[in-house]
N, C-alpha and C. Protein backbone atom coordinates (compact mmCIF):
# COMPACT_ATOMS: atom_id res chain seq x y z
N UNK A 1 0.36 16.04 -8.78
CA UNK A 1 0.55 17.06 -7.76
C UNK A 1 1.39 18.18 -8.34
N UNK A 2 1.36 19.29 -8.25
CA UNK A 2 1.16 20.67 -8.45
C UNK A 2 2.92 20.58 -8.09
N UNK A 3 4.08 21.62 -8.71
CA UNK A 3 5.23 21.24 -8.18
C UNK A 3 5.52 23.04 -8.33
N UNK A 4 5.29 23.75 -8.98
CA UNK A 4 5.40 24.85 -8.49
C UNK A 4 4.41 25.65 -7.58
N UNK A 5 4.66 26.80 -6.97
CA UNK A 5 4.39 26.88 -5.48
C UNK A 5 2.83 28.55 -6.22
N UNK A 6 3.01 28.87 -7.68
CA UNK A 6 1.54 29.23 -7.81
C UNK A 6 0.80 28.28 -8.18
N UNK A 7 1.39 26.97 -8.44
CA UNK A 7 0.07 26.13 -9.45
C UNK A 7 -0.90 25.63 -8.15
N UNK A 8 0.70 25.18 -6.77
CA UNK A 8 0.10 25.20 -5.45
C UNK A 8 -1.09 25.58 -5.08
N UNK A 9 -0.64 27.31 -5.02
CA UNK A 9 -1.67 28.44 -4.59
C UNK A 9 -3.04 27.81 -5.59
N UNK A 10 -3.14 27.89 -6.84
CA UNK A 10 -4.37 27.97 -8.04
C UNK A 10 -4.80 26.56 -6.94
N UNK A 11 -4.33 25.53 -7.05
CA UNK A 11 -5.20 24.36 -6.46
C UNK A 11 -5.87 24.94 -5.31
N UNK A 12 -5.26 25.13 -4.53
CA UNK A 12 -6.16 25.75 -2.95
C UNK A 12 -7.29 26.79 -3.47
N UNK A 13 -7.24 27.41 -4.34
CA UNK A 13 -7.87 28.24 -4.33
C UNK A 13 -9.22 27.57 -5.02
N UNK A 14 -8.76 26.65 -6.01
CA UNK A 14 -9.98 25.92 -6.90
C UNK A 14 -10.65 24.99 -6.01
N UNK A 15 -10.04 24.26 -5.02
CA UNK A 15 -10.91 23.75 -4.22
C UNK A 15 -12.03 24.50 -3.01
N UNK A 16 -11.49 25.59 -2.55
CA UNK A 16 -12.18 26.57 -1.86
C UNK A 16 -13.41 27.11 -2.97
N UNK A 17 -13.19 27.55 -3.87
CA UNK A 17 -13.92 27.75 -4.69
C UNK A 17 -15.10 26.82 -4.95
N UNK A 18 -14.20 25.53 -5.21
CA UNK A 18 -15.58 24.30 -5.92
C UNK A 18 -16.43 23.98 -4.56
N UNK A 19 -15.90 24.19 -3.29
CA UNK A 19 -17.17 23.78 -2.15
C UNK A 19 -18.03 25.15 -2.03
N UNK A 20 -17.81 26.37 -2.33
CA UNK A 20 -18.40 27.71 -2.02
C UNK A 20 -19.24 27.47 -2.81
N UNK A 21 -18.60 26.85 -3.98
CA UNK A 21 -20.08 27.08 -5.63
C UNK A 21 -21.11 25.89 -5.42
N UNK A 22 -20.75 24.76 -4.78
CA UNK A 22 -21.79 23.62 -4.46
C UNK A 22 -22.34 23.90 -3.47
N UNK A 23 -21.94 24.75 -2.43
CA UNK A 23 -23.25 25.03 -1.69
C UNK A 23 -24.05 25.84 -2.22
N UNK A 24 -24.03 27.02 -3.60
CA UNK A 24 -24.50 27.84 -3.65
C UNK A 24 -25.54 27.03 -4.86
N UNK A 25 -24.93 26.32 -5.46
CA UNK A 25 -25.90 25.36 -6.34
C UNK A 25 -27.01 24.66 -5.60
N UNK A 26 -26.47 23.98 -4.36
CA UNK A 26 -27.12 23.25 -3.78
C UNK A 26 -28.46 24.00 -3.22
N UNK A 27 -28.19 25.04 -2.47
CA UNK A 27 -29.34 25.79 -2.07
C UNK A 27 -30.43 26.27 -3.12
N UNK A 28 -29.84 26.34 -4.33
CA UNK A 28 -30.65 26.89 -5.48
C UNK A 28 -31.60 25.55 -5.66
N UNK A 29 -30.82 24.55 -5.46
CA UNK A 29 -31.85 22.81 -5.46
C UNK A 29 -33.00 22.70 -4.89
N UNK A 30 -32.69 23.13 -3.56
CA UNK A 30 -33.33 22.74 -2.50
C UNK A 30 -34.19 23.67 -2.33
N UNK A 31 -34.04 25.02 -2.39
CA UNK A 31 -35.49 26.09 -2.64
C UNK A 31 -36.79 25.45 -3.40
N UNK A 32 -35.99 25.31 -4.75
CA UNK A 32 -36.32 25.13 -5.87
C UNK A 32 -37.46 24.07 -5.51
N UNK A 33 -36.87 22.94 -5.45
CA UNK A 33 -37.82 21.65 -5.05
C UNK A 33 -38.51 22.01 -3.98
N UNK A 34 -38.29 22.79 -2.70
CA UNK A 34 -39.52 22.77 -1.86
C UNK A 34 -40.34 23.54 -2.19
N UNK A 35 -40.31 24.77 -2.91
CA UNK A 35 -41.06 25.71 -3.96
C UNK A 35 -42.10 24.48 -4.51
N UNK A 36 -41.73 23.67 -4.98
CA UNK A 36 -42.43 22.60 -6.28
C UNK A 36 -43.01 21.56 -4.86
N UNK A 37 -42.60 21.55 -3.82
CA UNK A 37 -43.10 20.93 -3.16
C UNK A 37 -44.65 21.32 -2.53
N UNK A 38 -44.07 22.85 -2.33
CA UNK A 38 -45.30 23.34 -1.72
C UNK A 38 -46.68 23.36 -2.76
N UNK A 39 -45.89 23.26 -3.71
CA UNK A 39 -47.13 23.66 -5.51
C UNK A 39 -48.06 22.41 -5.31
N UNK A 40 -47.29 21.20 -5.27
CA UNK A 40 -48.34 20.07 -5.18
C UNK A 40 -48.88 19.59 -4.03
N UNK A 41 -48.66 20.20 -3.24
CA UNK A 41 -49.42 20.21 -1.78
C UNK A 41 -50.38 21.27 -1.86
N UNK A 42 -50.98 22.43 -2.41
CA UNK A 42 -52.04 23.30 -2.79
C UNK A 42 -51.66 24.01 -1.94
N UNK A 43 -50.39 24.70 -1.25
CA UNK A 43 -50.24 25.35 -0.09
C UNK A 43 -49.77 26.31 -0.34
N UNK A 44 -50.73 27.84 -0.94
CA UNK A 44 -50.09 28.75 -1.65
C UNK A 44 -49.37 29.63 -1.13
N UNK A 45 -49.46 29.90 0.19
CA UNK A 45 -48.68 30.66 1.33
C UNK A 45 -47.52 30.07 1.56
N UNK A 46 -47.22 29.47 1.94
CA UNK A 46 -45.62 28.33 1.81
C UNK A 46 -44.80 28.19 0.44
N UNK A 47 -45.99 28.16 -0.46
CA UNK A 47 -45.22 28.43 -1.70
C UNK A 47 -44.55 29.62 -2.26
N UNK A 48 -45.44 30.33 -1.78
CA UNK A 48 -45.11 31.62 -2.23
C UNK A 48 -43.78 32.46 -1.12
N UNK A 49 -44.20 31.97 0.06
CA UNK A 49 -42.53 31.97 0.73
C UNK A 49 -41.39 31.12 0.40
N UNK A 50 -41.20 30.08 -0.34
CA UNK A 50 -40.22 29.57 -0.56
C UNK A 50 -39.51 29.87 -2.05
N UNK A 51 -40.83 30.38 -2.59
CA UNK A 51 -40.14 31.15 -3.75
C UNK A 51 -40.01 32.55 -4.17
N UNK A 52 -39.78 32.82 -2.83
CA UNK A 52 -38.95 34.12 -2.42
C UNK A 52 -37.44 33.71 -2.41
N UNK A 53 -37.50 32.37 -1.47
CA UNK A 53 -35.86 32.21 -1.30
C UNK A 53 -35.20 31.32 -2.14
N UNK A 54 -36.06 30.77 -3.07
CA UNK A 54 -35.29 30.55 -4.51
C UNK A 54 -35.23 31.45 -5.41
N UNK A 55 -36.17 32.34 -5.39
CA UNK A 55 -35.36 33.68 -6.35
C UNK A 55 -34.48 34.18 -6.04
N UNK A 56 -34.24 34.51 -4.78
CA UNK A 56 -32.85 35.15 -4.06
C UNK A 56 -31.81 34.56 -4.76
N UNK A 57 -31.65 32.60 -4.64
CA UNK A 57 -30.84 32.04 -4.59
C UNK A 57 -30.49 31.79 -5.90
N UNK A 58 -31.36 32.24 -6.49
CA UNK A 58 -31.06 31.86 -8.39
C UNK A 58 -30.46 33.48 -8.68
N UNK A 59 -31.10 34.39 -8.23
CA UNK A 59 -30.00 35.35 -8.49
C UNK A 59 -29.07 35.46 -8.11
N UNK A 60 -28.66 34.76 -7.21
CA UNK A 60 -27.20 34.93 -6.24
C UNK A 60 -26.62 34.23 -7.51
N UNK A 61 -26.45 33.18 -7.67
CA UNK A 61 -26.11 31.80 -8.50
C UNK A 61 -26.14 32.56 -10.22
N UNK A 62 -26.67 33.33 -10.43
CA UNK A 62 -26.77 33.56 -12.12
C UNK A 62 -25.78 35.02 -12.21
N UNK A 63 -25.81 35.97 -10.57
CA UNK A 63 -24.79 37.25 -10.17
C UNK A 63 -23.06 36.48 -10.03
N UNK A 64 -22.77 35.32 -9.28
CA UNK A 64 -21.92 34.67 -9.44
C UNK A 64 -21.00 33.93 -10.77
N UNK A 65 -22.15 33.42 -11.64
CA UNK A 65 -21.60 32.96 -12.99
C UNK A 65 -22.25 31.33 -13.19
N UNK A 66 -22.41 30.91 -11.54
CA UNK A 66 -22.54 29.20 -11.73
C UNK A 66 -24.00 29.11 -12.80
N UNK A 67 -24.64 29.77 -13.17
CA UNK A 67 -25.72 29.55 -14.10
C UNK A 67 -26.54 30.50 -14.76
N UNK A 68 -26.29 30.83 -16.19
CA UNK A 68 -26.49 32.10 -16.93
C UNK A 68 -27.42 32.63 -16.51
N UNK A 69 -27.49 33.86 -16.56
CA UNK A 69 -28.67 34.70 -16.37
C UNK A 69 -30.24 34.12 -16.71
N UNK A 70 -30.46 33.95 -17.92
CA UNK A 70 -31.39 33.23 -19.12
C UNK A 70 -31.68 32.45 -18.22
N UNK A 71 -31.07 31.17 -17.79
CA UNK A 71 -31.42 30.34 -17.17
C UNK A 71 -32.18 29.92 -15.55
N UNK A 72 -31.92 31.13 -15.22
CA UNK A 72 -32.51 31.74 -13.68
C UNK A 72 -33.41 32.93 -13.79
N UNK A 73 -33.78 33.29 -15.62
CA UNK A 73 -34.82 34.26 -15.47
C UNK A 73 -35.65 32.87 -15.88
N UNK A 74 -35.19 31.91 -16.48
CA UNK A 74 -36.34 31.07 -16.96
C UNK A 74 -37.13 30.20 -15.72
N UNK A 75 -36.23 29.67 -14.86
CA UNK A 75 -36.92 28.77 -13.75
C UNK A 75 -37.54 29.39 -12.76
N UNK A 76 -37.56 31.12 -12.54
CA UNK A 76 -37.88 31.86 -12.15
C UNK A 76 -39.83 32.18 -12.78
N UNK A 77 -39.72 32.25 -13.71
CA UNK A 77 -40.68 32.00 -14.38
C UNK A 77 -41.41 31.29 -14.88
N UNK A 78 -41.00 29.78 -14.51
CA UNK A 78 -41.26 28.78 -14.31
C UNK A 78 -42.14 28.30 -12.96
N UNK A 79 -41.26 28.81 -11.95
CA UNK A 79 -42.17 28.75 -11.14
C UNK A 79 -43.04 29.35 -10.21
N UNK A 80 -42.81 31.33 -11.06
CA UNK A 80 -43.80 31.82 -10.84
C UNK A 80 -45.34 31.56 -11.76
N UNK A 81 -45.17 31.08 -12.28
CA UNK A 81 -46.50 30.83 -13.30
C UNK A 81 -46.96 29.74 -12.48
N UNK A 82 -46.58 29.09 -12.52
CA UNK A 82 -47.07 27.69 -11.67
C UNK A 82 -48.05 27.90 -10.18
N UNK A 83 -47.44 29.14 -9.62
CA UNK A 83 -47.52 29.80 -8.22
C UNK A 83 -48.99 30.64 -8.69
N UNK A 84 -48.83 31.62 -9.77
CA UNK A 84 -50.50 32.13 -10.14
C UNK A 84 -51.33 31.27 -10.19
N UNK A 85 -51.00 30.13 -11.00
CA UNK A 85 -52.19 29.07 -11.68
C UNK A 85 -52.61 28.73 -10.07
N UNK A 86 -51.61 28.35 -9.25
CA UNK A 86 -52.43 27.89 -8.25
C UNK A 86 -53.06 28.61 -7.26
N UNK A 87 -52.89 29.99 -7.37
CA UNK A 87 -53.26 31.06 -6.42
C UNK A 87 -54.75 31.13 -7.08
N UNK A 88 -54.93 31.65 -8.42
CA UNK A 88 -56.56 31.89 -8.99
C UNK A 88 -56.75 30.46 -9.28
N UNK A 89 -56.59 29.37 -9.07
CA UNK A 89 -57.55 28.06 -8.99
C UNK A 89 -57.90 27.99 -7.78
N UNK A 90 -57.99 29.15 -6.31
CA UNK A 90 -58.39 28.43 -5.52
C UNK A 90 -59.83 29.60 -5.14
């Protein structure tokens, strides 16, 4: 336990912090997978709305710091390719 009164402050602040950044991870999850959900269900309209709101959420998340840029242009592109293939296979 923390005995001076900024190391205090830094703790409060790191815990406020670590639940703000797990929800913001978390939502990036959960787009993500229902995006991939909708892909293997052939449901290109649903898909293509849900990966609207995982791009949002991967840019929020890569504008924040929790996950490099690179890494949210890549899953981004990941699962827009996935989203064409299944749009002209139908």
């Amino acid at each position: 336990m923390p005995q001076k009164l900024s190391a205090k402050k830094y703790m409060r602040v790191t815990t406020r912090k670590t639940v703000i950044n797990k929800k913001i991870k978390g939502t990036v999850k959960s787009t993500t997978k229902k995006t991939l959900e909708a892909i293997t269900n052939s449901d290109a309209k649903s898909a293509t709305e849900e990966y609207k709101k995982a791009q949002k959420a991967l840019d929020k998340a890569a504008q924040k710091g929790l996950i490099k840029k690179n890494t949210a242009a890549r899953k981004k592109s990941r699962l827009n390719k996935k989203i064409k293939e299944l749009v002209t296979k139908k």
